[in-house]
Structure formats: structure tokens, C-alpha cells
N, C-alpha and C. Protein backbone atom coordinates (compact mmCIF):
# COMPACT_ATOMS: atom_id res chain seq x y z
N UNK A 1 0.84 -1.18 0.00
CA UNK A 1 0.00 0.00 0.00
C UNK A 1 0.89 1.24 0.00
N UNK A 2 0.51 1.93 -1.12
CA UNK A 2 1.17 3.33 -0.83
C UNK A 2 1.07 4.35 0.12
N UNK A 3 0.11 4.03 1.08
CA UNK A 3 -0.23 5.53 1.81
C UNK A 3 0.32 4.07 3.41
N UNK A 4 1.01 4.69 4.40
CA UNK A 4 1.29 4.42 5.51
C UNK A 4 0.78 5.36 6.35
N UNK A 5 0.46 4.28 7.51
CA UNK A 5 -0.21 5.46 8.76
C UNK A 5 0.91 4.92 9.73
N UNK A 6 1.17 5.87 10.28
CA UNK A 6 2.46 6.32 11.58
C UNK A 6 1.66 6.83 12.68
N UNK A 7 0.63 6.17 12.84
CA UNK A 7 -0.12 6.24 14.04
C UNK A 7 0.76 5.89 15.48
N UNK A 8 1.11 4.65 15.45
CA UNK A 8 1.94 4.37 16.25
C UNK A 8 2.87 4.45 17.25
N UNK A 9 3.54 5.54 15.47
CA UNK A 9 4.88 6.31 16.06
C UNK A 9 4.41 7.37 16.54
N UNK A 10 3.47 8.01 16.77
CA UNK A 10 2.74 9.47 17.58
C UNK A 10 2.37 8.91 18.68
N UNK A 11 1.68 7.86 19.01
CA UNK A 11 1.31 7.69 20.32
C UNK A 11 2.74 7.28 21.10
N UNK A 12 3.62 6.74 20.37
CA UNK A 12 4.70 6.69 21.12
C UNK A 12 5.39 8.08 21.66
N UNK A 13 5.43 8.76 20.76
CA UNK A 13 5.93 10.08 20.39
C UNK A 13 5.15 10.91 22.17
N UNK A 14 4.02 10.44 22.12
CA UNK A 14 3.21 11.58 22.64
C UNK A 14 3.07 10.54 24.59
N UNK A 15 3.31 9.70 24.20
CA UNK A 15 3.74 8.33 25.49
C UNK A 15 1.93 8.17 26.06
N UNK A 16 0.99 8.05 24.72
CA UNK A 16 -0.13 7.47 24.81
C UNK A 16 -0.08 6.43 24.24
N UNK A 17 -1.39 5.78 24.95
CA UNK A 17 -2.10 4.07 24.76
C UNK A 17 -3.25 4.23 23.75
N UNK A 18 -3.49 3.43 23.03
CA UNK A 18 -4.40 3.33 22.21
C UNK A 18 -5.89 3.52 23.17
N UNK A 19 -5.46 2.96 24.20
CA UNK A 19 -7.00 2.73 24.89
C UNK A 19 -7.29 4.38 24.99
N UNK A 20 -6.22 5.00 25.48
CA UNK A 20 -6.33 6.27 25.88
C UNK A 20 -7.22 7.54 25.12
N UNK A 21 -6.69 7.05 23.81
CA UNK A 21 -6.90 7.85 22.49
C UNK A 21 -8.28 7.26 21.98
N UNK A 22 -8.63 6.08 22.20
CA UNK A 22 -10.11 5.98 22.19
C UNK A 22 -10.60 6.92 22.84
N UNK A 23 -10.46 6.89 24.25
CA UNK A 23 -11.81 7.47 25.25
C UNK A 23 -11.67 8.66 24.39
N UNK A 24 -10.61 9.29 24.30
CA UNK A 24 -10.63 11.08 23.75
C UNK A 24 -11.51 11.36 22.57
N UNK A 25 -11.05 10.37 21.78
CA UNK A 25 -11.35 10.78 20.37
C UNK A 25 -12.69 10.00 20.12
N UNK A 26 -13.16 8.71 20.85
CA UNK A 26 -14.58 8.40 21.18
C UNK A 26 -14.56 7.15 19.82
N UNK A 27 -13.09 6.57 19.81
CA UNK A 27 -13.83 5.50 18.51
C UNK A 27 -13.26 4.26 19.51
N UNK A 28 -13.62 2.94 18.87
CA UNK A 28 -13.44 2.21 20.01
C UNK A 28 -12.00 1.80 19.32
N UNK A 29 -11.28 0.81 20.50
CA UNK A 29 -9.75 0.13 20.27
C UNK A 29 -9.83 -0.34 18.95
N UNK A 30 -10.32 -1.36 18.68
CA UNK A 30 -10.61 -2.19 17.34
C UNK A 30 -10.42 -1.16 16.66
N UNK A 31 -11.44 -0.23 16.40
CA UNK A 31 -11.17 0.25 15.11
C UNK A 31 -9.50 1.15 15.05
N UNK A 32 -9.35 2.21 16.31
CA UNK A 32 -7.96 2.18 15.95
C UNK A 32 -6.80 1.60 15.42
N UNK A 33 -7.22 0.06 16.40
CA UNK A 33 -6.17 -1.20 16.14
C UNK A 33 -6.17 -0.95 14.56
N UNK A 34 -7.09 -1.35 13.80
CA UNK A 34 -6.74 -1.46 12.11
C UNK A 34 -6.41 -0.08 11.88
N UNK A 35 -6.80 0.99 11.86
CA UNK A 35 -6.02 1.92 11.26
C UNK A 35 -4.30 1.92 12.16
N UNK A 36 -4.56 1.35 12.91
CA UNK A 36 -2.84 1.52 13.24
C UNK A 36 -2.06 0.40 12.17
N UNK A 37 -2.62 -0.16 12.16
CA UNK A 37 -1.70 -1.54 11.53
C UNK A 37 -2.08 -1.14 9.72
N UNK A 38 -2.47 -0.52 9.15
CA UNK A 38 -2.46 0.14 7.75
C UNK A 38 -3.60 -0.61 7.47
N UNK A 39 -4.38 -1.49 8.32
CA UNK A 39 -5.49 -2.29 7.69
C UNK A 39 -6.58 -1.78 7.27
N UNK A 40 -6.67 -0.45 7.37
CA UNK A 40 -8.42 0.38 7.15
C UNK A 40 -8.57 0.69 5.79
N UNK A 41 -9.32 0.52 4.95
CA UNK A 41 -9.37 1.36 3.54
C UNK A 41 -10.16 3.00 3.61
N UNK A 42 -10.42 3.34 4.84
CA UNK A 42 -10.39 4.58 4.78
C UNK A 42 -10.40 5.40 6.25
N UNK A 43 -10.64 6.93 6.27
CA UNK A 43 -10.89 7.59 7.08
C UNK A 43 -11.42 8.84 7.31
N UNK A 44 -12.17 8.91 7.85
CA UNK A 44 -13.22 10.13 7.65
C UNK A 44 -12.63 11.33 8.14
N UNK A 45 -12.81 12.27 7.42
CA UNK A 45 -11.58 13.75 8.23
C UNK A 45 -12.11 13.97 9.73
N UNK A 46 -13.35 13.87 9.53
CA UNK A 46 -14.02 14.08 11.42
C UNK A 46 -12.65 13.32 12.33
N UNK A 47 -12.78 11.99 12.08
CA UNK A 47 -12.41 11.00 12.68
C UNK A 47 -10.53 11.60 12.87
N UNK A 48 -9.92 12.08 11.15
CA UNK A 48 -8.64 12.11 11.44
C UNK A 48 -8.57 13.56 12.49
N UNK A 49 -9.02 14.23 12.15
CA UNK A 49 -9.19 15.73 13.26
C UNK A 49 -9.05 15.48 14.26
N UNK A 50 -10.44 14.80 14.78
CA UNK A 50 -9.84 14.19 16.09
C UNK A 50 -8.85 13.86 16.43
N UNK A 51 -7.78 12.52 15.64
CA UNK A 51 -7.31 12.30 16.31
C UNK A 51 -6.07 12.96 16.23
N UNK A 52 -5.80 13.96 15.24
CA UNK A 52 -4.63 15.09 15.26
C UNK A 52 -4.51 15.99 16.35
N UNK A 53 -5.89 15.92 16.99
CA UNK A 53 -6.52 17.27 18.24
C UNK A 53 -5.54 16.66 19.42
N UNK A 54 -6.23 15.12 19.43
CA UNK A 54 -5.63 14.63 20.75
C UNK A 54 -4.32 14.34 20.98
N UNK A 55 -3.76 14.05 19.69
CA UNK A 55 -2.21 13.95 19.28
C UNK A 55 -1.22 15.13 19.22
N UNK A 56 -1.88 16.50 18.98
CA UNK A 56 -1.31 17.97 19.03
C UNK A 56 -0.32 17.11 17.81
N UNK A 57 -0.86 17.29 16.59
CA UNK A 57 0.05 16.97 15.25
C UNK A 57 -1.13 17.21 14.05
N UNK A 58 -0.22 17.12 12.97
CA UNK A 58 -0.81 17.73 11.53
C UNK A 58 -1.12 16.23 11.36
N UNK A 59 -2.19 16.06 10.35
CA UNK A 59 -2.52 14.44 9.09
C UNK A 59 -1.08 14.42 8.73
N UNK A 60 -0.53 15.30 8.48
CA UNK A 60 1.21 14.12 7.52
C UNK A 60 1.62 13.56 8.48
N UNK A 61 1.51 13.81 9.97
CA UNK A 61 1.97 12.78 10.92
C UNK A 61 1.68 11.97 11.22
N UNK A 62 0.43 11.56 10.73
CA UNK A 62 0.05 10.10 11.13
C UNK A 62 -0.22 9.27 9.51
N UNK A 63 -0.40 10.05 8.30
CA UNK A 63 -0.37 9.54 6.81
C UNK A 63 0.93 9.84 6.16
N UNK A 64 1.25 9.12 5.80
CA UNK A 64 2.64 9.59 4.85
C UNK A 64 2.34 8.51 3.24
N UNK A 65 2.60 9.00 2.23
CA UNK A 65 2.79 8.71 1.03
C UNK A 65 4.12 7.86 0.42
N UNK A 66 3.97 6.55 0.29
CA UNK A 66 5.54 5.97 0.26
C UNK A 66 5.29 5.46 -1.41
N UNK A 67 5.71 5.51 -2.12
CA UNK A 67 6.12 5.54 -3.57
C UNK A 67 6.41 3.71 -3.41
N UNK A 68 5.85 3.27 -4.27
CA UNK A 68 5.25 1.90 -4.55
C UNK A 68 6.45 1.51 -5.19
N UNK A 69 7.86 0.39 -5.07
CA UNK A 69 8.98 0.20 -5.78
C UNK A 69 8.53 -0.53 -6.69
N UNK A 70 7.59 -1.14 -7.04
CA UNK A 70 6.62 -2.31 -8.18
C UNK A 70 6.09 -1.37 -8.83
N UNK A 71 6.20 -0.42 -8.90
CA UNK A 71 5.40 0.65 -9.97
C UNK A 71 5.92 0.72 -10.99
């Protein structure tokens, strides 16, 4: 997949738990879980706002664009 989410690396960054960033941002673990792991095919800007709010970071910090070497 070309688009990577660095979700991960922000909650590390920020020394939050996924559980944490649920209660804030109000979606449950599961669904974070797949957008952490690149498994989601999408995301609603509501949803990414949020979780940029609770993260104090821009969308390129948690999406980044990686250039496909099979292209």
C-alpha cells in the first residue's frame, strides 16, 4: 500500500495508549487497532481531526505517502 499510517509512532511520540486515544477521540480500540496496523481502507476527516486534536500533530503525521517500488 502506498499511503502508511504512523499512528503508532505518535502515540509513542506523545507516550499514549491506544485505549487512551479511544476514550478522547470516542472511537473504540478495534477500530484504531486497524487503522494503526495500515489495515483500514479509509478515514473520515471528522475521525482524522480528532485524532490530530488529541495527538497535538498535523494528518502528515500520522499519513505519509511511500512511492510503490513495483510501480
Amino acid at each position: 500500500m502506498a499511503i502508511v499510517v504512523n499512528l503508532d509512532v505518535m502515540l509513542a511520540k506523545r507516550k499514549m495508549l491506544v485505549k487512551e486515544l479511544s476514550t478522547i477521540v470516542g472511537i473504540s480500540v478495534v477500530n484504531l487497532s486497524i487503522l494503526k496496523q495500515s489495515k483500514a481502507k479509509a478515514i473520515r476527516f471528522s475521525t482524522l481531526e480528532a485524532i490530530c486534536a488529541a495527538l497535538d500533530c498535523q494528518p502528515g503525521d500520522i499519513l505519509e505517502f511511500v512511492e510503490d517500488p513495483n510501480s
